[in-house]
Each structure stands twice: as structure tokens, then as C-alpha cells.
PDB file of N, CA and C in Angstrom:
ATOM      1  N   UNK A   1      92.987  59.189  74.882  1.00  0.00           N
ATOM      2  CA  UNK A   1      93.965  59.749  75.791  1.00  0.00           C
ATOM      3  C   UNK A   1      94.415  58.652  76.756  1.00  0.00           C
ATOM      4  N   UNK A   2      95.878  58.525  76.994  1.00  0.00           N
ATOM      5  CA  UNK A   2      96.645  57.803  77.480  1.00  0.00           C
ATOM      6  C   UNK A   2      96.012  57.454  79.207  1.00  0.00           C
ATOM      7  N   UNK A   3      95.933  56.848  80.040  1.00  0.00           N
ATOM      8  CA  UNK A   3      95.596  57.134  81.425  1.00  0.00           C
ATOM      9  C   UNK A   3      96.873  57.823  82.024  1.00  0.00           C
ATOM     10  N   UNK A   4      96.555  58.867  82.978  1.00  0.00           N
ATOM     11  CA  UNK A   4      97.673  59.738  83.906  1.00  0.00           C
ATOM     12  C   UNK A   4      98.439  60.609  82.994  1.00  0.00           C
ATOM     13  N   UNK A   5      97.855  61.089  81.471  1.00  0.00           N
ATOM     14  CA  UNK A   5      97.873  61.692  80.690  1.00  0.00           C
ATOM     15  C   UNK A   5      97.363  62.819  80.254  1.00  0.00           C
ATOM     16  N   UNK A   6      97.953  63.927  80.298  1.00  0.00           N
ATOM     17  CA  UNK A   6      97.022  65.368  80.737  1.00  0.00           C
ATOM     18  C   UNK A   6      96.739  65.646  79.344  1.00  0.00           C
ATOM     19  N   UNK A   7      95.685  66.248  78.312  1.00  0.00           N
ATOM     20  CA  UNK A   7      95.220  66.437  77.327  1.00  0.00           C
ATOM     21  C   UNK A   7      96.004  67.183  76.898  1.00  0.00           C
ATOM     22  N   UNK A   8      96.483  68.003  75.644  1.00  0.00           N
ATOM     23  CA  UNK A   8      97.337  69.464  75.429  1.00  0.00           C
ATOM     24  C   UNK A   8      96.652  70.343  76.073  1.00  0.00           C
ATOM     25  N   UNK A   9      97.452  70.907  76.991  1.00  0.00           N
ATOM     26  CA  UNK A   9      97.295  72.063  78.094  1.00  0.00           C
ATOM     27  C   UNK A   9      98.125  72.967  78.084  1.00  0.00           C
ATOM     28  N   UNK A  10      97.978  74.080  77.882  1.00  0.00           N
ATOM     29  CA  UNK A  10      98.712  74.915  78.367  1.00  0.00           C
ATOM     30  C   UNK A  10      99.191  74.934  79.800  1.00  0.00           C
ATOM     31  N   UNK A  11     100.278  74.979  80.448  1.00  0.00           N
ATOM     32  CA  UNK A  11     100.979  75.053  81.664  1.00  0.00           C
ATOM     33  C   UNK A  11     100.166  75.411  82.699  1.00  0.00           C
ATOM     34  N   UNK A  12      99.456  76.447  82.438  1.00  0.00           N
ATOM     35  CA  UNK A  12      98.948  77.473  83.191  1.00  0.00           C
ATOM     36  C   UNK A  12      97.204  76.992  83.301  1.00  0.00           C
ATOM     37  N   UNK A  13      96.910  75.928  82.648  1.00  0.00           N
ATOM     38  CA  UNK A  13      95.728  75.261  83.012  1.00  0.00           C
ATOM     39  C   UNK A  13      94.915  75.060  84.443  1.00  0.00           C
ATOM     40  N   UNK A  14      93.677  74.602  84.410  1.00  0.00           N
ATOM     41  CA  UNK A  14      93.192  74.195  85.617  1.00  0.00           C
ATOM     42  C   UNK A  14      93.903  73.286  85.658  1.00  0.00           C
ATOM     43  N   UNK A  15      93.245  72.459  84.771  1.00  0.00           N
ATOM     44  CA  UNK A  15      93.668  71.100  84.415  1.00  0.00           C
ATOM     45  C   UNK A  15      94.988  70.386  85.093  1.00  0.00           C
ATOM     46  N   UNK A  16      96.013  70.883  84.727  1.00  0.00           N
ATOM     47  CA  UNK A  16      97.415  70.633  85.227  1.00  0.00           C
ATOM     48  C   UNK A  16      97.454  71.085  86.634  1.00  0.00           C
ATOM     49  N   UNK A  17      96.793  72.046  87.404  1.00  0.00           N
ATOM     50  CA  UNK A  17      97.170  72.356  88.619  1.00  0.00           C
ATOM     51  C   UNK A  17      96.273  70.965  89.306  1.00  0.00           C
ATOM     52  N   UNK A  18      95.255  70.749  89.154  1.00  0.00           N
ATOM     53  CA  UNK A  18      94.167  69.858  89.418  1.00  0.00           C
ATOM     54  C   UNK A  18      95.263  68.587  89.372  1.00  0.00           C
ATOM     55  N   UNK A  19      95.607  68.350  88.174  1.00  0.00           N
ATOM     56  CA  UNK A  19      97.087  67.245  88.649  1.00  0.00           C
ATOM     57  C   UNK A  19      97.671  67.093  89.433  1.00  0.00           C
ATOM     58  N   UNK A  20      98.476  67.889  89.049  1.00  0.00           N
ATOM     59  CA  UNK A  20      99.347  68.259  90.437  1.00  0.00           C
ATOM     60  C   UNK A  20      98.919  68.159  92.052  1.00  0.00           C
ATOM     61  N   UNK A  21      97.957  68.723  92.269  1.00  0.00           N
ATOM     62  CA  UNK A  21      97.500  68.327  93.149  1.00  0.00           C
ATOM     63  C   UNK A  21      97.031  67.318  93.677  1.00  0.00           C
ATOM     64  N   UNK A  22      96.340  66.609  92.957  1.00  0.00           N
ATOM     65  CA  UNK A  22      95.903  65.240  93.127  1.00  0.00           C
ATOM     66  C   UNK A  22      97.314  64.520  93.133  1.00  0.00           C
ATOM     67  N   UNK A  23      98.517  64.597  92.406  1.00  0.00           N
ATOM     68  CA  UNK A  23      99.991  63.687  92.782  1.00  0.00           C
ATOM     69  C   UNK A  23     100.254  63.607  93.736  1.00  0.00           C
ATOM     70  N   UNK A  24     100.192  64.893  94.476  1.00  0.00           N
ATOM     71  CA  UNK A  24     100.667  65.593  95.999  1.00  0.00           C
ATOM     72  C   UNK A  24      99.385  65.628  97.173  1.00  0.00           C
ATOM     73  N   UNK A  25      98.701  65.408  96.750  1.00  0.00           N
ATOM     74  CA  UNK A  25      97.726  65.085  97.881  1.00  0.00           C
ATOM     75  C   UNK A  25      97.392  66.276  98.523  1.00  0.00           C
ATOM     76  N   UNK A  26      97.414  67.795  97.607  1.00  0.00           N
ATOM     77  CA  UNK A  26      96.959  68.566  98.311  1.00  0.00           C
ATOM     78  C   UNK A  26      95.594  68.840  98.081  1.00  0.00           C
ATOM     79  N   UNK A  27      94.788  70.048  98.893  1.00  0.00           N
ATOM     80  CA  UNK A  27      93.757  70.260  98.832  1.00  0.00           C
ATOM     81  C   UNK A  27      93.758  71.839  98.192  1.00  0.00           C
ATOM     82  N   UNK A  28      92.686  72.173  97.178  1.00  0.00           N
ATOM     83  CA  UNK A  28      92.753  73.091  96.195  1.00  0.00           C
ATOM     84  C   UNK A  28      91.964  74.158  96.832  1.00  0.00           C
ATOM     85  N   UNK A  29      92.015  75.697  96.251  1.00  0.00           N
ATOM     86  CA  UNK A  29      90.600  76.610  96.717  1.00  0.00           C
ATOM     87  C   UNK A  29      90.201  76.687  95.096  1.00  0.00           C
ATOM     88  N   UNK A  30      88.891  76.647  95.351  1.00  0.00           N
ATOM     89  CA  UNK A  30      88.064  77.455  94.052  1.00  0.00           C
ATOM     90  C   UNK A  30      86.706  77.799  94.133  1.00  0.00           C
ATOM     91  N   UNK A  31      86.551  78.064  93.086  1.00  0.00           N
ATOM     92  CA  UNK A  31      85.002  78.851  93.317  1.00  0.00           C
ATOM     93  C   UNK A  31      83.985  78.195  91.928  1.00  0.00           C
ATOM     94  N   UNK A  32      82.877  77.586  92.616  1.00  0.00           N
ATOM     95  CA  UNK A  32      81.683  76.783  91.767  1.00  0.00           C
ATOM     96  C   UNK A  32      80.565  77.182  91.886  1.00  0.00           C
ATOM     97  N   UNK A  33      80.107  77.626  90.914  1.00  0.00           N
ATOM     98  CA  UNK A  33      78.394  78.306  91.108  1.00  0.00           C
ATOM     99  C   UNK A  33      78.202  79.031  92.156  1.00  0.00           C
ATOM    100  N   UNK A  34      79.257  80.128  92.190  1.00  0.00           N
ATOM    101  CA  UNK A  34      79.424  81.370  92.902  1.00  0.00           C
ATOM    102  C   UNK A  34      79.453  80.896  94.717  1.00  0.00           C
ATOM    103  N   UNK A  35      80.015  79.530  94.765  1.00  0.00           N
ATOM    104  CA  UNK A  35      80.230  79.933  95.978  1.00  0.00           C
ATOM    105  C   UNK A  35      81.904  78.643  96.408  1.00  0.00           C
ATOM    106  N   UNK A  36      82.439  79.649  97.562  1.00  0.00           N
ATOM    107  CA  UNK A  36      83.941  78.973  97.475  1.00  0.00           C
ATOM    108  C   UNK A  36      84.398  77.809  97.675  1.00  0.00           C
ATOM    109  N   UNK A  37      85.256  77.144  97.600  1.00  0.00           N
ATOM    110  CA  UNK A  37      85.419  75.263  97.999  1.00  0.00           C
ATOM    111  C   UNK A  37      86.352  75.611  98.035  1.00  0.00           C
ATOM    112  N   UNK A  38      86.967  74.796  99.258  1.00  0.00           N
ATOM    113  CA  UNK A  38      88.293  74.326  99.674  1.00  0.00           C
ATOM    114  C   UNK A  38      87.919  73.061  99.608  1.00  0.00           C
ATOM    115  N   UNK A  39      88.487  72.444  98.531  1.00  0.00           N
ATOM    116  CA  UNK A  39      88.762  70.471  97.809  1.00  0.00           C
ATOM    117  C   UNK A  39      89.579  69.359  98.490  1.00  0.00           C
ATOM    118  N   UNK A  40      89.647  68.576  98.394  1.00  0.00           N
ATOM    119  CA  UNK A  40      90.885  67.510  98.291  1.00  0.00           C
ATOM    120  C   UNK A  40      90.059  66.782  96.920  1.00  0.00           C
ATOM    121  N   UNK A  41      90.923  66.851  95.489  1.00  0.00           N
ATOM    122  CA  UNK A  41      91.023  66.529  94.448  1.00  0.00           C
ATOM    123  C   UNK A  41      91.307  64.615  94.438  1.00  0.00           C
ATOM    124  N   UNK A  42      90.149  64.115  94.042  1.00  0.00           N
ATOM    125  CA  UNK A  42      91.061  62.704  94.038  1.00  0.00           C
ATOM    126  C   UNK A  42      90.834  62.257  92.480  1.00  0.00           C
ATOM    127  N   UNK A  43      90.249  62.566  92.213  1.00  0.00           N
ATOM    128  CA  UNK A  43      90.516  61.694  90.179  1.00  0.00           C
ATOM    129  C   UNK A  43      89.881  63.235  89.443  1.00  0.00           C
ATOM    130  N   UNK A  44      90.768  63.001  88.522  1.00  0.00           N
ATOM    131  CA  UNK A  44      90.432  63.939  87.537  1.00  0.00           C
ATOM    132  C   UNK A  44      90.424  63.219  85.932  1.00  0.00           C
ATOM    133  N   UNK A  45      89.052  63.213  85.363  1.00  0.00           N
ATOM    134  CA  UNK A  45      88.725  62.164  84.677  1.00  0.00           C
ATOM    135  C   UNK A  45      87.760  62.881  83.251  1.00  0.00           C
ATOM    136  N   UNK A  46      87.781  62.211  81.939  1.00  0.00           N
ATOM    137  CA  UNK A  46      86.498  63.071  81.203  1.00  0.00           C
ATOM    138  C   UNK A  46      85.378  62.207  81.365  1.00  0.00           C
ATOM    139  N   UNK A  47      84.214  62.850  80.216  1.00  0.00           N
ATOM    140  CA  UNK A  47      82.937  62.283  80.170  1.00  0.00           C
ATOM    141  C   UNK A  47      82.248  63.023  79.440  1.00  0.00           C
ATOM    142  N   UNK A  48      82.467  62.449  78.036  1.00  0.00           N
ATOM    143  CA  UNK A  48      81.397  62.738  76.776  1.00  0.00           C
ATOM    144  C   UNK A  48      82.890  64.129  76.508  1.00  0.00           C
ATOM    145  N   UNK A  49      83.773  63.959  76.662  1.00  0.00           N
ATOM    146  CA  UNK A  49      85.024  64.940  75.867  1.00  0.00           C
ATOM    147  C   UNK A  49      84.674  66.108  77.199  1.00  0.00           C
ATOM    148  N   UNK A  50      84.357  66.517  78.140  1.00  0.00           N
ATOM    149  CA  UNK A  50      84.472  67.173  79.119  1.00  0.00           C
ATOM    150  C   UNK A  50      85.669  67.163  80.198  1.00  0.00           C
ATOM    151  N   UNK A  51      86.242  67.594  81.111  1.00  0.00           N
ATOM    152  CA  UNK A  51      86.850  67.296  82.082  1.00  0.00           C
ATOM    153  C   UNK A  51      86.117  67.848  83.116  1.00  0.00           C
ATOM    154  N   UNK A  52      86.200  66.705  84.078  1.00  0.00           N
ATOM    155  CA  UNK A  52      85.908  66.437  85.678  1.00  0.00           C
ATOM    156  C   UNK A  52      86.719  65.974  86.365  1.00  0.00           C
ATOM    157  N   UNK A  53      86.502  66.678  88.051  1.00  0.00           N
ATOM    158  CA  UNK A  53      87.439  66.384  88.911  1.00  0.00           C
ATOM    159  C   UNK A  53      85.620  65.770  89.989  1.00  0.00           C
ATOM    160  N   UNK A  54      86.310  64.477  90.495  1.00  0.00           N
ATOM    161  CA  UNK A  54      85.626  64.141  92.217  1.00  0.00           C
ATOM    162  C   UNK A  54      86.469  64.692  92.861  1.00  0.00           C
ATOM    163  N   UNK A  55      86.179  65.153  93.837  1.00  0.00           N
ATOM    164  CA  UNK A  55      87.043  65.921  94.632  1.00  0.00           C
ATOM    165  C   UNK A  55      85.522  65.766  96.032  1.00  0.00           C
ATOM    166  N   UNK A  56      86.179  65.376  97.587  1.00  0.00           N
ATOM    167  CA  UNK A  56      86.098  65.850  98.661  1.00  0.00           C
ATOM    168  C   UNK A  56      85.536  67.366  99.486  1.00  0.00           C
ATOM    169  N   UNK A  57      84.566  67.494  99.264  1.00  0.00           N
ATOM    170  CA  UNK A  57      84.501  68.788  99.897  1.00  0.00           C
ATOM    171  C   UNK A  57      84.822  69.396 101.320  1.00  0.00           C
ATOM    172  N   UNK A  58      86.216  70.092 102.129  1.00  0.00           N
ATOM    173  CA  UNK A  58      86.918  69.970 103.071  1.00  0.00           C
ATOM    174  C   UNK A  58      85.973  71.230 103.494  1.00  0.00           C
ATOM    175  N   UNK A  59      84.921  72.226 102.821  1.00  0.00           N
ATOM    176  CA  UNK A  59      84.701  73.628 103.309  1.00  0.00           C
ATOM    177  C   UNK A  59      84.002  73.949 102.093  1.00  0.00           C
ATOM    178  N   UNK A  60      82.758  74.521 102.845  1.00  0.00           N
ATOM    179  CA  UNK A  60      82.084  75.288 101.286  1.00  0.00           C
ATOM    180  C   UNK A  60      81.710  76.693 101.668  1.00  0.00           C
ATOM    181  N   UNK A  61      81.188  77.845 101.617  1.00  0.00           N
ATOM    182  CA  UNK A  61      81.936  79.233 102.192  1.00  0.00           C
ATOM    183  C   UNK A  61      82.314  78.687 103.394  1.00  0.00           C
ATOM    184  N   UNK A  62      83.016  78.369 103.928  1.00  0.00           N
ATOM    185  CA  UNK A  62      83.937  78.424 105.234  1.00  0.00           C
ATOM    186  C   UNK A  62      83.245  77.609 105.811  1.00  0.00           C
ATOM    187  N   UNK A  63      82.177  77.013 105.530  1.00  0.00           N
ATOM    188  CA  UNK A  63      81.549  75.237 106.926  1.00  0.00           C
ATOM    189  C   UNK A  63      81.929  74.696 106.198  1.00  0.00           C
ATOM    190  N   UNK A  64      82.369  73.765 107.042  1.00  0.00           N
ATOM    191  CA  UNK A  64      82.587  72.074 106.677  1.00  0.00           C
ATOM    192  C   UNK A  64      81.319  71.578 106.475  1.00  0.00           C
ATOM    193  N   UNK A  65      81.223  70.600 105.207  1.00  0.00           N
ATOM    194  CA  UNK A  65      79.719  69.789 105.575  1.00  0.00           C
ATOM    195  C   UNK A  65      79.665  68.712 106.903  1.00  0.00           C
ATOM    196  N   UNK A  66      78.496  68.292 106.212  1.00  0.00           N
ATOM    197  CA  UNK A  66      77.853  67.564 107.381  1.00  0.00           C
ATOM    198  C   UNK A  66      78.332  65.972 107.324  1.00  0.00           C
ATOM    199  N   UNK A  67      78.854  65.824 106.427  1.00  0.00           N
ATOM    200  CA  UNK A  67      79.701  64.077 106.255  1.00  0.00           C
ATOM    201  C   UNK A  67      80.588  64.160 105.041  1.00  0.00           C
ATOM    202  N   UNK A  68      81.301  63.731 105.320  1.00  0.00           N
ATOM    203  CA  UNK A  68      82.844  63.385 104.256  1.00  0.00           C
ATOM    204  C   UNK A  68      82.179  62.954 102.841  1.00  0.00           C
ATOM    205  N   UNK A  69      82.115  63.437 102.046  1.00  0.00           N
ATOM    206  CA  UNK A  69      81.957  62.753 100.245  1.00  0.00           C
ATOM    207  C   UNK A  69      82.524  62.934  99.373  1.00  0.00           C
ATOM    208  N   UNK A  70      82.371  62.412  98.610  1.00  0.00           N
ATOM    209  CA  UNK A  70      82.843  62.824  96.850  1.00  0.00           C
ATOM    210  C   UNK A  70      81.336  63.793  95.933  1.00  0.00           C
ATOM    211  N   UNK A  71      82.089  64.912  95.638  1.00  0.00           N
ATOM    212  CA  UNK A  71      81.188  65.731  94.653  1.00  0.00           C
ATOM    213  C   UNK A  71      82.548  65.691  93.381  1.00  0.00           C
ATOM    214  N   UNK A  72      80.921  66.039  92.274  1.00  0.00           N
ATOM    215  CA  UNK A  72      81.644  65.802  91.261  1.00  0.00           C
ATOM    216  C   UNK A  72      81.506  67.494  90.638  1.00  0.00           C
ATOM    217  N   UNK A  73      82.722  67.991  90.009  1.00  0.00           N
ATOM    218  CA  UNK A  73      82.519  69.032  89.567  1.00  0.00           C
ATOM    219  C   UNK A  73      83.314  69.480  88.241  1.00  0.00           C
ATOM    220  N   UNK A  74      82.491  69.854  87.157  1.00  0.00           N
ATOM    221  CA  UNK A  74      82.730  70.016  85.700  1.00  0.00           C
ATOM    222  C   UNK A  74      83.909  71.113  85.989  1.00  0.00           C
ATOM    223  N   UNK A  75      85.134  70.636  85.357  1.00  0.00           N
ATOM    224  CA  UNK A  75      86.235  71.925  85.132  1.00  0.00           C
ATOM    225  C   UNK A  75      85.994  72.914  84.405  1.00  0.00           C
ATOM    226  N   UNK A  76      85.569  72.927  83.399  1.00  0.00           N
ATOM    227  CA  UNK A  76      85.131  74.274  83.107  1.00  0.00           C
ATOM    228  C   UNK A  76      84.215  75.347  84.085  1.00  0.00           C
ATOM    229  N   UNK A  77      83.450  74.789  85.056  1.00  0.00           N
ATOM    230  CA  UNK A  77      82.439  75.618  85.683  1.00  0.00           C
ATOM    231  C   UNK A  77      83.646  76.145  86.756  1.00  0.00           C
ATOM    232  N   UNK A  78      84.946  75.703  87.109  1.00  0.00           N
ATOM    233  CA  UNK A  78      85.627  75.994  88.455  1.00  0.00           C
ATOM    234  C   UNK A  78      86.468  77.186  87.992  1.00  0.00           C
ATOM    235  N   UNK A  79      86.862  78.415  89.002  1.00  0.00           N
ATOM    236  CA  UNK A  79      87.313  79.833  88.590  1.00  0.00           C
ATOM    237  C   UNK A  79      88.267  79.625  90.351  1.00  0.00           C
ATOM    238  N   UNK A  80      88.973  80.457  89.530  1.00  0.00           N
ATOM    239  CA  UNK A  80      90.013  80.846  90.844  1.00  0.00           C
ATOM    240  C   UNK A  80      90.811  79.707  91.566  1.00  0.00           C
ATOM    241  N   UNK A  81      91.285  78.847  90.973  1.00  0.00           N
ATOM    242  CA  UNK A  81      91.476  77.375  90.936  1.00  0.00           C
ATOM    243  C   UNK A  81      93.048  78.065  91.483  1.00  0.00           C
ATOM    244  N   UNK A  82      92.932  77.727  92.746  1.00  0.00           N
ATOM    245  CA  UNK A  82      94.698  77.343  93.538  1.00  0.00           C
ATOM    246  C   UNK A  82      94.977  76.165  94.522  1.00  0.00           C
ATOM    247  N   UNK A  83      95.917  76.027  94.245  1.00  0.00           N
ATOM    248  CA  UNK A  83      96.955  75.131  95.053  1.00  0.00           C
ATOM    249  C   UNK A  83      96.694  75.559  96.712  1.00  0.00           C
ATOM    250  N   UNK A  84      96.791  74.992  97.892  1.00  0.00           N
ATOM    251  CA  UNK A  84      96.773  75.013  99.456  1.00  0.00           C
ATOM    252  C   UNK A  84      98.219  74.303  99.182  1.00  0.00           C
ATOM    253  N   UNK A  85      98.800  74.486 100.716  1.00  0.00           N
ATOM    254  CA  UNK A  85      99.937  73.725 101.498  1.00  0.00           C
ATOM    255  C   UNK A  85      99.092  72.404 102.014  1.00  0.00           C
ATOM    256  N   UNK A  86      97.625  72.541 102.138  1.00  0.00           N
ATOM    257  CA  UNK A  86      97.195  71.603 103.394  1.00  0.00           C
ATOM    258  C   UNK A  86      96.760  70.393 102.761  1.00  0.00           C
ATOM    259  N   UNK A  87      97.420  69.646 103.058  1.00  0.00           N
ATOM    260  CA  UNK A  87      97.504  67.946 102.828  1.00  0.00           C
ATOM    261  C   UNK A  87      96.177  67.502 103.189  1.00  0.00           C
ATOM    262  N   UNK A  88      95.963  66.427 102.460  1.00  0.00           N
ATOM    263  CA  UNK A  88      94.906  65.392 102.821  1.00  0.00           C
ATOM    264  C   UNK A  88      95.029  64.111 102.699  1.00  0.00           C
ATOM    265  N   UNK A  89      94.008  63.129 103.175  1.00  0.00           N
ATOM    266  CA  UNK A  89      94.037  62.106 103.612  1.00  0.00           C
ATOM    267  C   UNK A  89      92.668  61.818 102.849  1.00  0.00           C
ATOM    268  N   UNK A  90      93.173  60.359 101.254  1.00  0.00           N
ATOM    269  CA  UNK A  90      92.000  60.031 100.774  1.00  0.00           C
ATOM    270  C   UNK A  90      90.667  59.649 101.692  1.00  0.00           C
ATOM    271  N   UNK A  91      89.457  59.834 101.166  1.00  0.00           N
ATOM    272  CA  UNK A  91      88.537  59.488 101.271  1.00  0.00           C
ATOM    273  C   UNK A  91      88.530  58.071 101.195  1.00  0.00           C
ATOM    274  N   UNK A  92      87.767  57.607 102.834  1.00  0.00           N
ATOM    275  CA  UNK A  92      87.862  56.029 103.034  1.00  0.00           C
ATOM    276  C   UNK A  92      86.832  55.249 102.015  1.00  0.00           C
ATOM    277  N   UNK A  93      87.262  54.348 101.320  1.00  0.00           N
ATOM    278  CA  UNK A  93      85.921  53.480 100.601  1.00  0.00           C
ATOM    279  C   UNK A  93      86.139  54.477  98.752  1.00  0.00           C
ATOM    280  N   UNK A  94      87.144  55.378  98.728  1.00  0.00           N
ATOM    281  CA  UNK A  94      87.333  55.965  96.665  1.00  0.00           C
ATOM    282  C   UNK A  94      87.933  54.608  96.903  1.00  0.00           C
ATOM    283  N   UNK A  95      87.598  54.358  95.141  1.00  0.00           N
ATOM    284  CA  UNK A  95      87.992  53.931  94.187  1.00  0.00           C
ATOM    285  C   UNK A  95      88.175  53.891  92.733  1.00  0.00           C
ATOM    286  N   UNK A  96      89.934  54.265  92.908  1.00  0.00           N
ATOM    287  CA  UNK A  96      90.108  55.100  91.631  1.00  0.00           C
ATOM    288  C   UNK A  96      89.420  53.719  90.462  1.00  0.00           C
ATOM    289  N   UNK A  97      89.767  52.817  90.705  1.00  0.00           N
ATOM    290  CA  UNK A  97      88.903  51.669  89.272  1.00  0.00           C
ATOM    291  C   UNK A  97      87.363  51.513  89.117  1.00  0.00           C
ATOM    292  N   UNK A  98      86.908  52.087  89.989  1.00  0.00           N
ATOM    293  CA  UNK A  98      85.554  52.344  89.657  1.00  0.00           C
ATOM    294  C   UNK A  98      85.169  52.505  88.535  1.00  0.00           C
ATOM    295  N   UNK A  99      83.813  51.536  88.037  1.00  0.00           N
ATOM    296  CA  UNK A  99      83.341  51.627  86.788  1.00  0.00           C
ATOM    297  C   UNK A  99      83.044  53.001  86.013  1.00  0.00           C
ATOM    298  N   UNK A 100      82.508  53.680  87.195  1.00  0.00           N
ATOM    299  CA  UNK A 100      82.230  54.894  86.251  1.00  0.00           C
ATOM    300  C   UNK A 100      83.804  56.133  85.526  1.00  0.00           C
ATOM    301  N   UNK A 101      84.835  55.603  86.235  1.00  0.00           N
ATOM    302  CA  UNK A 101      86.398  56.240  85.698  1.00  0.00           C
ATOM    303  C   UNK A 101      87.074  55.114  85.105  1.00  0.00           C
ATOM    304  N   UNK A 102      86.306  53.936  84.394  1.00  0.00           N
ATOM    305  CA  UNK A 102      87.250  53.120  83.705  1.00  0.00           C
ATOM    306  C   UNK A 102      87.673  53.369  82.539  1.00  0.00           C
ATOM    307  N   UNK A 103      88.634  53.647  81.708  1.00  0.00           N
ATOM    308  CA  UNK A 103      88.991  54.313  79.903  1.00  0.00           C
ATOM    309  C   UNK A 103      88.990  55.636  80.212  1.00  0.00           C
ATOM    310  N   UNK A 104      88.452  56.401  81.599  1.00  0.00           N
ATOM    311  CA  UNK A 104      88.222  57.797  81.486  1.00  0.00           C
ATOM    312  C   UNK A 104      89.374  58.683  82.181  1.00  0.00           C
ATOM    313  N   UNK A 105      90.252  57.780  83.112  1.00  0.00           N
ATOM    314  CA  UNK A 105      91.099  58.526  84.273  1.00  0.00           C
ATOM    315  C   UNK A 105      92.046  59.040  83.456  1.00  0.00           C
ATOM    316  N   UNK A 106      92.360  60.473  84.099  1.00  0.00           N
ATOM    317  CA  UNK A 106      93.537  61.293  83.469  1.00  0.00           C
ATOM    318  C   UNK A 106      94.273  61.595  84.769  1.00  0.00           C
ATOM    319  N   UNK A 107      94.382  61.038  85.621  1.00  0.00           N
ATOM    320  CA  UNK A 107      95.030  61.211  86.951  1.00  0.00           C
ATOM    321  C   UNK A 107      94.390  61.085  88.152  1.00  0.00           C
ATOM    322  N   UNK A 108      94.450  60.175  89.226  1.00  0.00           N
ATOM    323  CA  UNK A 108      93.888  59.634  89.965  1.00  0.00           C
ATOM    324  C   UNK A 108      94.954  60.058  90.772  1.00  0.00           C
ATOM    325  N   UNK A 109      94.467  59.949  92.930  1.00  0.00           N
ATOM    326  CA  UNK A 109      95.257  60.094  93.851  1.00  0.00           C
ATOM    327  C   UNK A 109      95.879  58.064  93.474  1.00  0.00           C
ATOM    328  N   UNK A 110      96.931  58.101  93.841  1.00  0.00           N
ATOM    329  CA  UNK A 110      97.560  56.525  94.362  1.00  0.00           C
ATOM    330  C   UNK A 110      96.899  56.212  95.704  1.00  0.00           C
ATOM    331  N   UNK A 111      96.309  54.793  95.782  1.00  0.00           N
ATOM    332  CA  UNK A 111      96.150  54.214  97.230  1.00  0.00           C
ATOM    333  C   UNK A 111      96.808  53.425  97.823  1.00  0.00           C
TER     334      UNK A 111
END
């Protein structure tokens, strides 16, 4: 698969909204091992034919954590996957060329 190349998806995919978002720099809601995330999406990437998004955790039921990171979370495990209005601001120190997303990126935020 091409890099910044979405797999065959149906429209209506995670996948493609997870794009999208990450183009636009918004921050997503969804729900992971039964409990809610509000995201900022920055690479959405495979591993071993899977798709994964790193994504920022902005809120997990409704607290903010305790320091700014990257979690990594398998797309298939994410439900209720929407779009926010509310913008974000990458995470200081990503890097979309990072060894572990090299041959793997299917859409990265731009820095």
C-alpha cells in the first residue's frame, strides 16, 4: 500500500474518517475497551496487515490525563468513531518518520 493511501474502504469506514481527521487536525470521539476517548489522531498506520491509529489522548471518560502522550490503538477495537469541530495542536517531539511507521504510514498529521 501506497503511503497517504487509504486501503479499499468503504466511504463510511473508520478508517477514512480517522483520515480525514488526521488531514484536518481534528480531534475524534470514540469508544475503546468500553470506555470513551476524545483523540487528536496523528498517524494512522498498519502492522502485521492490521490498522492502527497513535492518537493523543485529549479525555478519557471526561479527565484529561495526567501528561500529554501518544497511545496506540487497534482500529478494529474503536466503536462510535466521530469527527469533533475541536482542533488540535500536534504533539511536541511525534515523529511521523519514526522507525516504527516506516513502509507502514497510511496517513500521517503534516509538521
Amino acid at each position: 500500500m501506497a503511503k497517504d493511501q487509504l486501503p479499499d474502504l468503504s466511504p463510511d469506514d473508520p478508517a477514512n474518517l480517522i483520515a480525514q481527521a488526521i488531514q484536518v487536525r481534528v480531534c475524534l470521539t470514540a469508544v475503546y475497551n468500553k470506555a470513551s476517548f476524545l483523540m487528536a489522531p496523528h498517524i494512522l498506520y498498519t502492522k502485521h496487515d492490521d490498522l492502527f491509529i497513535d492518537a493523543m489522548t485529549v479525555e478519557c471518560d471526561g479527565k484529561a490525563p495526567r501528561e500529554p502522550k501518544l497511545g496506540t490503538f487497534k482500529l478494529s477495537g474503536l466503536n462510535d468513531v466521530a469527527m469533533t469541530g475541536q482542533r488540535f495542536t500536534p504533539l511536541e517531539g511525534f515523529d511521523p518518520t519514526d522507525r516504527k511507521y516506516s513502509e507502514n504510514t497510511v496517513r500521517a498529521i503534516r509538521l
